[in-house]
Protein backbone atom coordinates (compact mmCIF):
# COMPACT_ATOMS: atom_id res chain seq x y z
CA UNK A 1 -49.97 66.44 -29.36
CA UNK A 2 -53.40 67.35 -30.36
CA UNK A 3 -54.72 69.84 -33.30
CA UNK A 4 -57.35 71.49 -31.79
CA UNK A 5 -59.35 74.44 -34.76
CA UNK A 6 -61.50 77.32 -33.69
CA UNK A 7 -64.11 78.36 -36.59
CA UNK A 8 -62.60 82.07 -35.29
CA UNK A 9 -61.25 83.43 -38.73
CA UNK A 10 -59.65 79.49 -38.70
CA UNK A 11 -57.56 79.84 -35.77
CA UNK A 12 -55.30 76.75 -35.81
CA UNK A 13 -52.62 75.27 -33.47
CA UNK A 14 -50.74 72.59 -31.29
CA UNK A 15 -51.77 72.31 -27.87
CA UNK A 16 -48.49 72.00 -26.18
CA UNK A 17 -47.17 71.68 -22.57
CA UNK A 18 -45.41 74.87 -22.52
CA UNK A 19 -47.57 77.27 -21.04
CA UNK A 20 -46.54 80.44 -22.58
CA UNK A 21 -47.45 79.25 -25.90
CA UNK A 22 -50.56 78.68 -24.77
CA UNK A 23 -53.45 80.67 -26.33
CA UNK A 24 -54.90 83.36 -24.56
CA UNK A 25 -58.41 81.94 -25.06
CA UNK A 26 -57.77 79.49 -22.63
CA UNK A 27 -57.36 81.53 -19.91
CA UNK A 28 -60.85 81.66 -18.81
CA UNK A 29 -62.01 78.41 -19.76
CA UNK A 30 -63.25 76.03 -17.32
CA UNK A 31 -62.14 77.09 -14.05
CA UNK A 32 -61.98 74.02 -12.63
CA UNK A 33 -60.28 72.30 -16.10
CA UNK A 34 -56.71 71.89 -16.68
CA UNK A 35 -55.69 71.90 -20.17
CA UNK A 36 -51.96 71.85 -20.27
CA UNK A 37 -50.57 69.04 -22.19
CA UNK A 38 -53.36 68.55 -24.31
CA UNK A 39 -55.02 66.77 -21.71
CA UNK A 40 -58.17 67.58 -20.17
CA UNK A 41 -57.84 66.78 -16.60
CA UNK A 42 -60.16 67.56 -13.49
CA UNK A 43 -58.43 70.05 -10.79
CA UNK A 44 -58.68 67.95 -7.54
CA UNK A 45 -61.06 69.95 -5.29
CA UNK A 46 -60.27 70.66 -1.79
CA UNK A 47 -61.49 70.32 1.83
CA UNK A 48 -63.18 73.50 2.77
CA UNK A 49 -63.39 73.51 6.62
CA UNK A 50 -62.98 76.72 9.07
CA UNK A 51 -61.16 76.87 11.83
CA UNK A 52 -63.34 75.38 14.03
CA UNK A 53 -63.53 72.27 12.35
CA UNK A 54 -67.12 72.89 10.49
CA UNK A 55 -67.75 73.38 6.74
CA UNK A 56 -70.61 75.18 5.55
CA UNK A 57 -73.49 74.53 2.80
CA UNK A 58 -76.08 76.38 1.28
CA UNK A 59 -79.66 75.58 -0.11
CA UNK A 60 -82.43 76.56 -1.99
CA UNK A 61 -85.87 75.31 -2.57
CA UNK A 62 -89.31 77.18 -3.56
CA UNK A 63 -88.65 80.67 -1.12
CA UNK A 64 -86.52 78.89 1.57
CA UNK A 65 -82.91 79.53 1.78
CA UNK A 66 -80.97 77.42 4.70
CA UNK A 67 -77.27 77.51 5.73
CA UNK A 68 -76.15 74.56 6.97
CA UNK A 69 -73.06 74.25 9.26
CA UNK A 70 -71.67 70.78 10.61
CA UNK A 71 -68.84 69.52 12.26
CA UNK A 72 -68.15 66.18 13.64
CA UNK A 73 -70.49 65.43 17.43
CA UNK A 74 -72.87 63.11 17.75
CA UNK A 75 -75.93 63.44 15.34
CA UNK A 76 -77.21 66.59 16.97
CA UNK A 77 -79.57 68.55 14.41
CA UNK A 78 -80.65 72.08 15.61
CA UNK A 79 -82.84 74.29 13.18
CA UNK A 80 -82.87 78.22 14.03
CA UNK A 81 -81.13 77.25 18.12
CA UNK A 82 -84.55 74.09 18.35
CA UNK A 83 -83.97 70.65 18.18
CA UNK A 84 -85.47 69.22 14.61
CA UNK A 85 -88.07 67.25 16.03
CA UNK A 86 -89.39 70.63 17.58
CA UNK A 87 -88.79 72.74 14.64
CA UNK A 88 -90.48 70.19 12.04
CA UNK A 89 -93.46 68.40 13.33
CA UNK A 90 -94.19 66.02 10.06
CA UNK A 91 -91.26 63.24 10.09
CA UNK A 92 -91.18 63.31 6.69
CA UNK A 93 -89.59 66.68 6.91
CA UNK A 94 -87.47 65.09 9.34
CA UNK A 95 -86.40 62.23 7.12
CA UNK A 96 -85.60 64.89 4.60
CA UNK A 97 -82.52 66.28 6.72
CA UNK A 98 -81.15 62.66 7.31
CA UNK A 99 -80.78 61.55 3.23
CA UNK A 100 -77.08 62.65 2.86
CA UNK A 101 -76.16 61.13 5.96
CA UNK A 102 -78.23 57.69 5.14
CA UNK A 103 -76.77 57.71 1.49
CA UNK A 104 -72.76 58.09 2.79
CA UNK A 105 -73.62 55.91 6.17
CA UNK A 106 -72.80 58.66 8.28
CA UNK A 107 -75.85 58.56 10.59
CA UNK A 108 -75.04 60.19 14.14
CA UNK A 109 -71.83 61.01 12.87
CA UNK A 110 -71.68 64.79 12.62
CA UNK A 111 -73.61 67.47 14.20
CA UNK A 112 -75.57 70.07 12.20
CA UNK A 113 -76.80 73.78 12.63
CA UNK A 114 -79.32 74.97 10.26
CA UNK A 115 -80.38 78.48 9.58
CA UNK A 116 -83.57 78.22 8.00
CA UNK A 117 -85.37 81.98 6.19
CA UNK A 118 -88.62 81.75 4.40
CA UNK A 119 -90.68 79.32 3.06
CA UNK A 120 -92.99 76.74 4.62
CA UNK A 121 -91.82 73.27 5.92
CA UNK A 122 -91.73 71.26 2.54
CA UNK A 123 -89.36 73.88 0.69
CA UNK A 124 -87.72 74.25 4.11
CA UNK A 125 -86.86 70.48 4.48
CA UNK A 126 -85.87 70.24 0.93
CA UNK A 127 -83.22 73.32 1.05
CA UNK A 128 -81.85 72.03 4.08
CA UNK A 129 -81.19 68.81 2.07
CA UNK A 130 -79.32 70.26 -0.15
CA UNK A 131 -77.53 72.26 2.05
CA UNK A 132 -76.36 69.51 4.60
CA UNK A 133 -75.50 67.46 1.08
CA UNK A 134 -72.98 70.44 -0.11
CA UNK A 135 -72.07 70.95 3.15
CA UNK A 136 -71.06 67.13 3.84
CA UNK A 137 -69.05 67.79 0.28
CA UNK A 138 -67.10 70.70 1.41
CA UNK A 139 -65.91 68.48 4.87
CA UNK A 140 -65.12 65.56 2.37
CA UNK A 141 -64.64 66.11 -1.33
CA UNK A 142 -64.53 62.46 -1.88
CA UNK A 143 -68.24 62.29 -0.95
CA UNK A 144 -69.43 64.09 -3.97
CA UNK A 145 -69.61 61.23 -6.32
CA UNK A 146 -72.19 59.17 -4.27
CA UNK A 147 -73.91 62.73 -3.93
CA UNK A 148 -73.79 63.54 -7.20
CA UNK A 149 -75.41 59.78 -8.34
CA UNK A 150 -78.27 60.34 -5.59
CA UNK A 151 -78.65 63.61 -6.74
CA UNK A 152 -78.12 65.48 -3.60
CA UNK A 153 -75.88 67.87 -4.88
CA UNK A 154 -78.58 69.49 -7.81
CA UNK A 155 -81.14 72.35 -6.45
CA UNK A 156 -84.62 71.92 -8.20
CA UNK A 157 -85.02 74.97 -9.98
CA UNK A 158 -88.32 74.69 -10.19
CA UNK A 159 -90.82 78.29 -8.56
CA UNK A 160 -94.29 79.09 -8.45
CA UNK A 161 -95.51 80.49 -11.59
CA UNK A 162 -97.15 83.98 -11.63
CA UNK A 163 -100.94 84.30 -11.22
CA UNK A 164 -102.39 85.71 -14.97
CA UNK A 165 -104.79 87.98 -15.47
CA UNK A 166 -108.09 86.51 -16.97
CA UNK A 167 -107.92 83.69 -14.89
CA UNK A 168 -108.08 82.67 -11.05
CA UNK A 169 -104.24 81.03 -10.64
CA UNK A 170 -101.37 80.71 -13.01
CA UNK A 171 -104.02 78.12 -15.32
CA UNK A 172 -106.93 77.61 -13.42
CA UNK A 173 -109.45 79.33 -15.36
CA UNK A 174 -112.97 80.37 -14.63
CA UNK A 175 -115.48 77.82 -15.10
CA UNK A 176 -116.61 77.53 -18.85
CA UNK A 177 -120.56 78.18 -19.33
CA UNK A 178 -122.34 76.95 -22.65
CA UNK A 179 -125.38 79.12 -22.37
């Protein structure tokens, strides 16, 4: 049994396996924690597929926002009802959509449908990405730790910084003059 102490007016007590002795202040704590028995264990997660047999992702990068479905086929990729190659003209925005798949050898695999709002073609790419990663994590939780390592799974949180007044961009000032 461990003695766990709040700093709380010096709340002390046993963590036990009973659950109605538990303190309330657990209730909320971690959704996704289980803290009975003193332990600290991860809740397994679980397979998140519809009816149809595809499981959903979402994305974010700069302004584009992209939901990804896929279900198992035979590599298909189709952005807004076109065929990728269509849709993206660079192939490095192409290669983008094909990471997860390359990192989990799952190339050809699984088809994917990607709604694709705002943005230009880099951002676009990018939140697709992700989306197709978290997506390829709800069909199969157990892909999440090679995800996770690749860093698939984590939405750069980075935006474009507001223009200020005074100068011509966000930094970019005018041109200095000495005389």
């Amino acid at each position: 049994v461990r003695h766990l102490s709040f700093n709380k007016e010096r709340l002390e007590f046993d963590v036990t396996s009973d659950e109605s002795e538990r303190p309330e202040i657990f209730d909320d704590w971690g959704s996704d924690l289980d803290v009975t028995a003193g332990r600290i264990d991860r809740i397994r997660r679980e397979r998140k597929v519809d009816e149809t047999g595809a499981a959903m992702g979402k994305g974010k990068r700069k302004r584009a926002q992209v939901v990804a479905k896929i279900r198992e086929g035979d590599g298909e990729i189709t952005v807004n009802g076109k065929p990728h190659v269509e849709y993206f003209q660079d192939w490095g925005h192409r290669a983008q959509l094909l990471v997860p798949f390359e990192v989990l050898n799952l190339e050809g695999k699984f088809d994917v449908e990607l709604e694709i709002k705002g943005g230009g073609p880099t951002g676009q790419s990018e939140a697709a990405k992700l989306a197709i990663s978290k997506a390829l994590q709800n069909f199969e939780p157990n892909h999440r730790t090679k995800l996770k390592r690749e860093f698939l799974l984590s939405t750069d949180v980075r935006r474009v910084q507001p223009k200020k007044w005074g100068k011509t961009k966000a930094r970019r000032a005018w041109q200095w003059v000495k005389r």
